[in-house]
PDB file of N, CA and C in Angstrom:
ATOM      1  N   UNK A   1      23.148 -14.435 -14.692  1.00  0.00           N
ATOM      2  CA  UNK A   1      22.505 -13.888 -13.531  1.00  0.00           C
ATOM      3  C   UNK A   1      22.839 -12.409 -13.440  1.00  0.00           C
ATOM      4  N   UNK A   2      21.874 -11.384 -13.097  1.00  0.00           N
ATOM      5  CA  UNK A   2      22.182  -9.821 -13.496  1.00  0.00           C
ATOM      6  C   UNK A   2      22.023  -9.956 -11.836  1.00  0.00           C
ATOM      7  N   UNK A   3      20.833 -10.025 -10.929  1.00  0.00           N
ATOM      8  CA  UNK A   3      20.147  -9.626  -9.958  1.00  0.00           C
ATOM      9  C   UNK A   3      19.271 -10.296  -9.580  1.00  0.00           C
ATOM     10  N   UNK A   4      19.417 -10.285  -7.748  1.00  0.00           N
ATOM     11  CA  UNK A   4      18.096 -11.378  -6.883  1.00  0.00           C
ATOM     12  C   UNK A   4      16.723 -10.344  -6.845  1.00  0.00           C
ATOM     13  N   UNK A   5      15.772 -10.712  -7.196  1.00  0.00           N
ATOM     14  CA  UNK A   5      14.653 -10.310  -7.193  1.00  0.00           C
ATOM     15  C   UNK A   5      13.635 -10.563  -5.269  1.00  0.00           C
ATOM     16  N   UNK A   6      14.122 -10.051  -4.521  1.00  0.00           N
ATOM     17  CA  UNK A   6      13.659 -10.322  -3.403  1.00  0.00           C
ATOM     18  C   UNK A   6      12.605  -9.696  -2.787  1.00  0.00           C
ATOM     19  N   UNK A   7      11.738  -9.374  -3.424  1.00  0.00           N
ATOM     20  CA  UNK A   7      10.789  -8.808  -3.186  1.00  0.00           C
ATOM     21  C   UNK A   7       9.647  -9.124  -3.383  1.00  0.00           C
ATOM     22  N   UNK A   8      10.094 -10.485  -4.494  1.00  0.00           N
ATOM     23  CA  UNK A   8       8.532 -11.400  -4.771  1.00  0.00           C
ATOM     24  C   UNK A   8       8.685 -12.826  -4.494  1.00  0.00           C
ATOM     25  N   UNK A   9       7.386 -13.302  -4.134  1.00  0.00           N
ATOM     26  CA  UNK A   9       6.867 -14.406  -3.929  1.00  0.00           C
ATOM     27  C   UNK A   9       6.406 -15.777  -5.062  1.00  0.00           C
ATOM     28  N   UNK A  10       7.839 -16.688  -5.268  1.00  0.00           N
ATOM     29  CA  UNK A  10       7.270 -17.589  -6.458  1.00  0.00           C
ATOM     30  C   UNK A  10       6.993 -16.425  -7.731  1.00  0.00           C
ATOM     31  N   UNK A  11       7.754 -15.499  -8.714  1.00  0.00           N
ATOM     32  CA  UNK A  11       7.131 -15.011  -9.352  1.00  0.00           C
ATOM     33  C   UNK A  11       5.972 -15.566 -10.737  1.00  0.00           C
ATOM     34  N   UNK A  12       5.545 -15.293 -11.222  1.00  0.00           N
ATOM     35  CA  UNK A  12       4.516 -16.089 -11.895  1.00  0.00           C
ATOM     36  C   UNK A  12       4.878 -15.356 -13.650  1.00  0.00           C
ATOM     37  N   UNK A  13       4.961 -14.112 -13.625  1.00  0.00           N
ATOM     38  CA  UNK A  13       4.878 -13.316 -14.780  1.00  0.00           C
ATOM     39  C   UNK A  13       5.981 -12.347 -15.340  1.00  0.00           C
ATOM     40  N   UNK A  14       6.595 -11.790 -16.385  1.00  0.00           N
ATOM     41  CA  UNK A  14       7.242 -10.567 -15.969  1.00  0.00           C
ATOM     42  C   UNK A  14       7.165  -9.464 -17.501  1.00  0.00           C
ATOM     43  N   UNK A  15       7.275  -8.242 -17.314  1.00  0.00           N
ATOM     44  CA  UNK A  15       7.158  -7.608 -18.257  1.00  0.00           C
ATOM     45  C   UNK A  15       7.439  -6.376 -18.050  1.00  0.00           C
ATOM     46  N   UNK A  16       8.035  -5.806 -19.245  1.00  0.00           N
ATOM     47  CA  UNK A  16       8.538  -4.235 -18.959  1.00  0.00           C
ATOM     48  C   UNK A  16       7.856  -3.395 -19.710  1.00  0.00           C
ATOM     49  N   UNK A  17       7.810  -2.505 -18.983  1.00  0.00           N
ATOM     50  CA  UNK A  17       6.566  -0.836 -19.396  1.00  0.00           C
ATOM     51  C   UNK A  17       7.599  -0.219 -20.200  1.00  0.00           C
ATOM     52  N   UNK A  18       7.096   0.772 -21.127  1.00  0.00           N
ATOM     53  CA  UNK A  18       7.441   1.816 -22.128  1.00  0.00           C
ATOM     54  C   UNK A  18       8.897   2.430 -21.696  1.00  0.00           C
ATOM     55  N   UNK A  19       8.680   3.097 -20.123  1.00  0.00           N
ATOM     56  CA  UNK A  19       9.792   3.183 -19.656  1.00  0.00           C
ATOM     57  C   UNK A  19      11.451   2.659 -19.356  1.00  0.00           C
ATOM     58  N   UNK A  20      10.979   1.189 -19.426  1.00  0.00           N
ATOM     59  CA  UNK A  20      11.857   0.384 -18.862  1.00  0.00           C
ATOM     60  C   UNK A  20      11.963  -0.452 -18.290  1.00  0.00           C
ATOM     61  N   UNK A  21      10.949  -0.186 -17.108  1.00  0.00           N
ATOM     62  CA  UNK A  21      10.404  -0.532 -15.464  1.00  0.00           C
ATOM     63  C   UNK A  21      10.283  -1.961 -15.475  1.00  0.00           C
ATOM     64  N   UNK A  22      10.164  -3.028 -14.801  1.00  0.00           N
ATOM     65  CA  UNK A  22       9.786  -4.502 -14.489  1.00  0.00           C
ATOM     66  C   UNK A  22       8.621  -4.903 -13.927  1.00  0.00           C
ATOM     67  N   UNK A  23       7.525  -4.965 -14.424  1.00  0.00           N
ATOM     68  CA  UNK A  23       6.149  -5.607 -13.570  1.00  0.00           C
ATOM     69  C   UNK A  23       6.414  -7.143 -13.405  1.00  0.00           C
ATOM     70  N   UNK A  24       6.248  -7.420 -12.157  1.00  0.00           N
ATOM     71  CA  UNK A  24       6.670  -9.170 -12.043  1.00  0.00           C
ATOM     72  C   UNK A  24       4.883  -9.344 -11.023  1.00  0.00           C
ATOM     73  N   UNK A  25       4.139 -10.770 -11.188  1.00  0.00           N
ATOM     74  CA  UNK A  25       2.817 -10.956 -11.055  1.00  0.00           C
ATOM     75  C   UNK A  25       3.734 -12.111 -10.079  1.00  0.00           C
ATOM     76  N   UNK A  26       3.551 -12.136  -8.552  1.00  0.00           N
ATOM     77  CA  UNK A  26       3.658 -13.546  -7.883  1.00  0.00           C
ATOM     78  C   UNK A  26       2.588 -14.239  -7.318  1.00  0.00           C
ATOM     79  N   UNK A  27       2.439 -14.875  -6.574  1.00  0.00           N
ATOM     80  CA  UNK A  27       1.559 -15.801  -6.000  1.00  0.00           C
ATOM     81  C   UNK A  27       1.021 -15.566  -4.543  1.00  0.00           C
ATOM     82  N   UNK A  28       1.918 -14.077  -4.230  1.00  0.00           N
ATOM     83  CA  UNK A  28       1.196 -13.613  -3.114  1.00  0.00           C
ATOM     84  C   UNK A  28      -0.530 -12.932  -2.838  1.00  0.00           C
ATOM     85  N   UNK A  29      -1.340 -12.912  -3.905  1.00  0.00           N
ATOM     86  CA  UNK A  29      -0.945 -12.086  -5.261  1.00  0.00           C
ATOM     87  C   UNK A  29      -0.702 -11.404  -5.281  1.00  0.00           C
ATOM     88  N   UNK A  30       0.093 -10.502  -5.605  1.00  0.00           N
ATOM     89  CA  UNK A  30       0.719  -8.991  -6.082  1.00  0.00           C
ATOM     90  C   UNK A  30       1.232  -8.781  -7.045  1.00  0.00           C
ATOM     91  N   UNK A  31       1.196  -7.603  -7.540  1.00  0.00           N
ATOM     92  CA  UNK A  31       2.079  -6.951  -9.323  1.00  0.00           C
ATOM     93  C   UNK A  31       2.382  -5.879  -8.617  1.00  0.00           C
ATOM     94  N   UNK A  32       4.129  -6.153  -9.439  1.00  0.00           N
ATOM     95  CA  UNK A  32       5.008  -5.146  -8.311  1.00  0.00           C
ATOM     96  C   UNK A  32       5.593  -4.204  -9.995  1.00  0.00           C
ATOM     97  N   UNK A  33       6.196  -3.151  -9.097  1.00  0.00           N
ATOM     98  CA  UNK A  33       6.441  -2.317 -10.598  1.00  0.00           C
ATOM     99  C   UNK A  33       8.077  -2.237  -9.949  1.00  0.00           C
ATOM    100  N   UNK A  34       8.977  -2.569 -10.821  1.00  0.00           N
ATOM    101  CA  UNK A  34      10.501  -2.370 -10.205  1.00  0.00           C
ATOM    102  C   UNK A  34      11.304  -1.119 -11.184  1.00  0.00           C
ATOM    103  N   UNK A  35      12.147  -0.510 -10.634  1.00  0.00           N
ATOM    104  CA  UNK A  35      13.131  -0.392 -11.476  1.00  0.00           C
ATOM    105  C   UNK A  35      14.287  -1.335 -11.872  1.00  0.00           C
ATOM    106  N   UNK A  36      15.202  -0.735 -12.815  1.00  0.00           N
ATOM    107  CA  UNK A  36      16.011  -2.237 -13.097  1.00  0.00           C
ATOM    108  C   UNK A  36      17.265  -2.342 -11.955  1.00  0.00           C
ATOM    109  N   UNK A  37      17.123  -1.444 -11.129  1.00  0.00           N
ATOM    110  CA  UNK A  37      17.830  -1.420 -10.109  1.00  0.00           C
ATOM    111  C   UNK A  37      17.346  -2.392  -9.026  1.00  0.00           C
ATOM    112  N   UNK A  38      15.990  -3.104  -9.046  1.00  0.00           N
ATOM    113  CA  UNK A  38      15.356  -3.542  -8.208  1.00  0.00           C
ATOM    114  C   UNK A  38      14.629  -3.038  -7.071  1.00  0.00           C
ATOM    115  N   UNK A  39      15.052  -1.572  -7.190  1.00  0.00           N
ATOM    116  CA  UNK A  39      14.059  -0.431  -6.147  1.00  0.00           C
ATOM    117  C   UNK A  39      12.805  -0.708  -6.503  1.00  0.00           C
ATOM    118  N   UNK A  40      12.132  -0.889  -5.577  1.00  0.00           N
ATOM    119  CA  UNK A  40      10.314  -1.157  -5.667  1.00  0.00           C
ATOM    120  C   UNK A  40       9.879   0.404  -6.123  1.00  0.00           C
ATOM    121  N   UNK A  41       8.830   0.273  -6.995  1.00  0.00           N
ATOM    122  CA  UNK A  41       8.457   1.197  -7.397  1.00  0.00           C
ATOM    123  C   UNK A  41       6.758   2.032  -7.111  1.00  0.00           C
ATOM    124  N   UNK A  42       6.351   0.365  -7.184  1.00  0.00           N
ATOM    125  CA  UNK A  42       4.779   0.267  -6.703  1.00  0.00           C
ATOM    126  C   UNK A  42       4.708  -1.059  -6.059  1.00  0.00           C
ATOM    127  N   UNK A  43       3.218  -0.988  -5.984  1.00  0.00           N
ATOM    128  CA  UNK A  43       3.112  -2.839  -5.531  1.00  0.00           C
ATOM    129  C   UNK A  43       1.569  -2.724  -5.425  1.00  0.00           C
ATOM    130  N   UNK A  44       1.121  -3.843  -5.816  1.00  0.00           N
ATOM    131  CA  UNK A  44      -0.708  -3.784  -5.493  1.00  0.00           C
ATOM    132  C   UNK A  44      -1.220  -5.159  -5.823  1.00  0.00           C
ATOM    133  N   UNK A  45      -2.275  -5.609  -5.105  1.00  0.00           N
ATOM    134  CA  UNK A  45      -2.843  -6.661  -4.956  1.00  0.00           C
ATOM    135  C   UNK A  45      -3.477  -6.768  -6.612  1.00  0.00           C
ATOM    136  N   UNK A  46      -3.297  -8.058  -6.681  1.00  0.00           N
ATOM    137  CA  UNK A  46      -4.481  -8.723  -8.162  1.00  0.00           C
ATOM    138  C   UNK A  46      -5.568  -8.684  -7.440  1.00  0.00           C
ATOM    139  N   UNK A  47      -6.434  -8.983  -8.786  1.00  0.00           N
ATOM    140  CA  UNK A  47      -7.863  -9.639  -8.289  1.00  0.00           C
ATOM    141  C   UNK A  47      -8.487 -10.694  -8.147  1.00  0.00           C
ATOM    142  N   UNK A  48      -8.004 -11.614  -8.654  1.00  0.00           N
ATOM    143  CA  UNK A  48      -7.522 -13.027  -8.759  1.00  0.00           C
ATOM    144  C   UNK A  48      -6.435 -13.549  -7.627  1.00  0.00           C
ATOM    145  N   UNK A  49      -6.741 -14.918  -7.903  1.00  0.00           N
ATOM    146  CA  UNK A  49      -5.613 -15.407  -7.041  1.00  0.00           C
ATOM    147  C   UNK A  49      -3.940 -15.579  -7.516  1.00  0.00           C
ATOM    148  N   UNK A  50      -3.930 -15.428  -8.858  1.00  0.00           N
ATOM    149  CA  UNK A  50      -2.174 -15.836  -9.523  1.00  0.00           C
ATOM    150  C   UNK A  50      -2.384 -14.846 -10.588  1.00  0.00           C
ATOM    151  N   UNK A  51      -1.525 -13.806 -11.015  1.00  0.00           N
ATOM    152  CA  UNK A  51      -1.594 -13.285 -12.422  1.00  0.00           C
ATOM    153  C   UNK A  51      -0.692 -13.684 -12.849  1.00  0.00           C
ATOM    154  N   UNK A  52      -0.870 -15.003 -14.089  1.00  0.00           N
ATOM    155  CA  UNK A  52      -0.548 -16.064 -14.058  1.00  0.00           C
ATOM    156  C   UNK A  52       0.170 -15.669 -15.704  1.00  0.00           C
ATOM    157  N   UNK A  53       0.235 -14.641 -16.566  1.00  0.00           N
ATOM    158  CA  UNK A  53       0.231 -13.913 -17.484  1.00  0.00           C
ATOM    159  C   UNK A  53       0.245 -12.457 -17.701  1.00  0.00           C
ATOM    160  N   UNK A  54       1.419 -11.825 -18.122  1.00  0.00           N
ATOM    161  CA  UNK A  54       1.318 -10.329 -18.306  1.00  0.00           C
ATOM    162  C   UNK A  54       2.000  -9.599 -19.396  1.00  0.00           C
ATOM    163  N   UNK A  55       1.317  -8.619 -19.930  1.00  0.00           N
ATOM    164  CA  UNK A  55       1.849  -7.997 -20.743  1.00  0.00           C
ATOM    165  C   UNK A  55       1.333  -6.233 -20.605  1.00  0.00           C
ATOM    166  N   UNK A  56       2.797  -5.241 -20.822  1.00  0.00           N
ATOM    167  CA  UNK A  56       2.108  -4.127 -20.999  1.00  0.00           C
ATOM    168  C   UNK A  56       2.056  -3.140 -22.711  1.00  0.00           C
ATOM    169  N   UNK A  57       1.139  -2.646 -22.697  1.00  0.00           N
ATOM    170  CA  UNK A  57       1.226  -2.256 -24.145  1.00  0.00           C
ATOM    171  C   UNK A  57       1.527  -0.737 -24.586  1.00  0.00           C
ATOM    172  N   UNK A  58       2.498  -0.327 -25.498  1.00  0.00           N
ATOM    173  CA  UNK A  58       2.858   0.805 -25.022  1.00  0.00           C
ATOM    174  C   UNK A  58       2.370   1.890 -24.987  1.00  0.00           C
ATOM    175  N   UNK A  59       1.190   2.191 -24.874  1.00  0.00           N
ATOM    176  CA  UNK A  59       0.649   3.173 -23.918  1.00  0.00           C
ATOM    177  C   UNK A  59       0.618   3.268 -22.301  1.00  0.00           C
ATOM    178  N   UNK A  60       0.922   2.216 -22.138  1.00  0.00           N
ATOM    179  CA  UNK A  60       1.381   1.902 -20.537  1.00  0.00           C
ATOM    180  C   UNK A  60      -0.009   0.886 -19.926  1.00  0.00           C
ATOM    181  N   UNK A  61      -0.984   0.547 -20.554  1.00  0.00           N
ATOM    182  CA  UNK A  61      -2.210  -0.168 -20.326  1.00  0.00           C
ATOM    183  C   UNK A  61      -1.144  -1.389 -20.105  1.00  0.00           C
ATOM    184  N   UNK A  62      -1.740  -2.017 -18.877  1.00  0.00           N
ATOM    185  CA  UNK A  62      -1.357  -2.933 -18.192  1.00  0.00           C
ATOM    186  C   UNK A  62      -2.110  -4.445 -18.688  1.00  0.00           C
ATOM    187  N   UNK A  63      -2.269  -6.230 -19.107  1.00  0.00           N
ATOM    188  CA  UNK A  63      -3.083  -6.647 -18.976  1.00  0.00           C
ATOM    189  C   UNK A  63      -2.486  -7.695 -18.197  1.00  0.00           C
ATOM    190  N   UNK A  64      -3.305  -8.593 -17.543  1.00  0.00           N
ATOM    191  CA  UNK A  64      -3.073  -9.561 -16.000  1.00  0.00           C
ATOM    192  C   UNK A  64      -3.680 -10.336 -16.465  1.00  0.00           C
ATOM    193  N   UNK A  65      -3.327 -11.980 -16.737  1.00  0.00           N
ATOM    194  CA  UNK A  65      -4.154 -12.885 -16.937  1.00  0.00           C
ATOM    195  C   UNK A  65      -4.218 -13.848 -15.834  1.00  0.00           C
ATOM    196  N   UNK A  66      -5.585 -13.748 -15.227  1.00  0.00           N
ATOM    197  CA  UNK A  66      -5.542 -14.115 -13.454  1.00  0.00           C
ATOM    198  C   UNK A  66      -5.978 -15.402 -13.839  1.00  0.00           C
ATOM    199  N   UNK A  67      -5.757 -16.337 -12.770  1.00  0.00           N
ATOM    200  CA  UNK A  67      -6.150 -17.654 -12.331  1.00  0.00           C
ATOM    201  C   UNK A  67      -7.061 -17.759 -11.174  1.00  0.00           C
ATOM    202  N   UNK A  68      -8.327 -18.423 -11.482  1.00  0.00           N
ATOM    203  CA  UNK A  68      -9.253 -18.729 -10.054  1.00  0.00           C
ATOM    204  C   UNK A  68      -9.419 -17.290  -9.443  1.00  0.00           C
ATOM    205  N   UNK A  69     -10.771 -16.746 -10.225  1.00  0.00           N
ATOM    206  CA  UNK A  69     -11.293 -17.574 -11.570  1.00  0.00           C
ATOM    207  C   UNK A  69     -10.350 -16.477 -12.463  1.00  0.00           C
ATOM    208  N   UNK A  70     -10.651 -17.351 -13.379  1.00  0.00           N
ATOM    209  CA  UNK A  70     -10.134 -17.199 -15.010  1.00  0.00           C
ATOM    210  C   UNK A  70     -10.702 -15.749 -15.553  1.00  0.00           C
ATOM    211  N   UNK A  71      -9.911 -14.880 -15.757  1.00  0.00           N
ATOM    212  CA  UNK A  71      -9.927 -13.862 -16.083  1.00  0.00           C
ATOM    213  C   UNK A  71      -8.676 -12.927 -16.727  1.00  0.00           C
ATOM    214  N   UNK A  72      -9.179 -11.864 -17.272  1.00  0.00           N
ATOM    215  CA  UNK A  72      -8.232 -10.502 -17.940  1.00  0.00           C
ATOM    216  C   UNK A  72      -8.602  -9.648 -17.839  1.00  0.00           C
ATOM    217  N   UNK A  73      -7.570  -8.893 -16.541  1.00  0.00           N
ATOM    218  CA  UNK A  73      -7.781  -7.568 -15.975  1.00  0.00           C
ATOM    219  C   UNK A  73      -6.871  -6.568 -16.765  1.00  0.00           C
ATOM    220  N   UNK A  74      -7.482  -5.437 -17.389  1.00  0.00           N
ATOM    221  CA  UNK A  74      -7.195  -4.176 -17.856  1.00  0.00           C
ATOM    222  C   UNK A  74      -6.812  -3.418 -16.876  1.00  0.00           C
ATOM    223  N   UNK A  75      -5.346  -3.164 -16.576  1.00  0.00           N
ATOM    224  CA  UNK A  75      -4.922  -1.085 -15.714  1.00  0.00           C
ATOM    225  C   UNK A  75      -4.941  -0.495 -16.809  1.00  0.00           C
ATOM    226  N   UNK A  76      -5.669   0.383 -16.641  1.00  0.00           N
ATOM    227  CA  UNK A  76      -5.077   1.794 -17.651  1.00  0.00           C
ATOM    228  C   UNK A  76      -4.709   3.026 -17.122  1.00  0.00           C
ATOM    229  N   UNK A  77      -3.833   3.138 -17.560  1.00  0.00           N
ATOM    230  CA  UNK A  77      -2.835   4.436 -16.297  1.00  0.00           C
ATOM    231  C   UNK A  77      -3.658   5.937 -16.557  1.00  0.00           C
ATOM    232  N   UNK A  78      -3.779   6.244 -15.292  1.00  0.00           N
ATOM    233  CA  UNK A  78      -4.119   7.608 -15.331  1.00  0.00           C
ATOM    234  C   UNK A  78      -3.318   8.813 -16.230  1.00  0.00           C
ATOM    235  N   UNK A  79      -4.584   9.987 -16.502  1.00  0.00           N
ATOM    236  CA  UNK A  79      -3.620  10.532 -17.647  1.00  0.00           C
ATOM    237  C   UNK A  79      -3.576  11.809 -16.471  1.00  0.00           C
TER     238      UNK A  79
END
């Protein structure tokens, strides 16, 4: 056990950006961006109801594999 993650709901997903950072997908829905300190970094609604799957790739492109309905949402970070 490193750290309580209290900031999410049932998490569903988790994955770390180029940086470091922690994207965790819960069931509220939301994808939260952490540091490993657990300081919130971002936070933003899915489009879907569960992003039920995540991975980021290192260019920092985000992908979300949502539930109901069934889908794969692309972020691609602003340059």
């Amino acid at each position: 056990w490193l750290a309580d993650l209290g900031h999410v709901y049932k998490p569903m997903a988790l994955a770390f950006t180029p940086e470091g950072n922690l994207l965790v997908t819960d069931q509220t829905p939301s994808l939260c961006l952490l540091r490993r300190d657990g300081e919130i970094l971002g936070r933003c609604r899915t489009t879907g109801m569960y992003g039920h799957g995540l991975d980021c790739a290192p260019d920092g492109t985000i992908y979300v594999a949502e539930m109901a309905p069934a889908s794969l949402v692309r972020l691609t970070p602003l340059e």
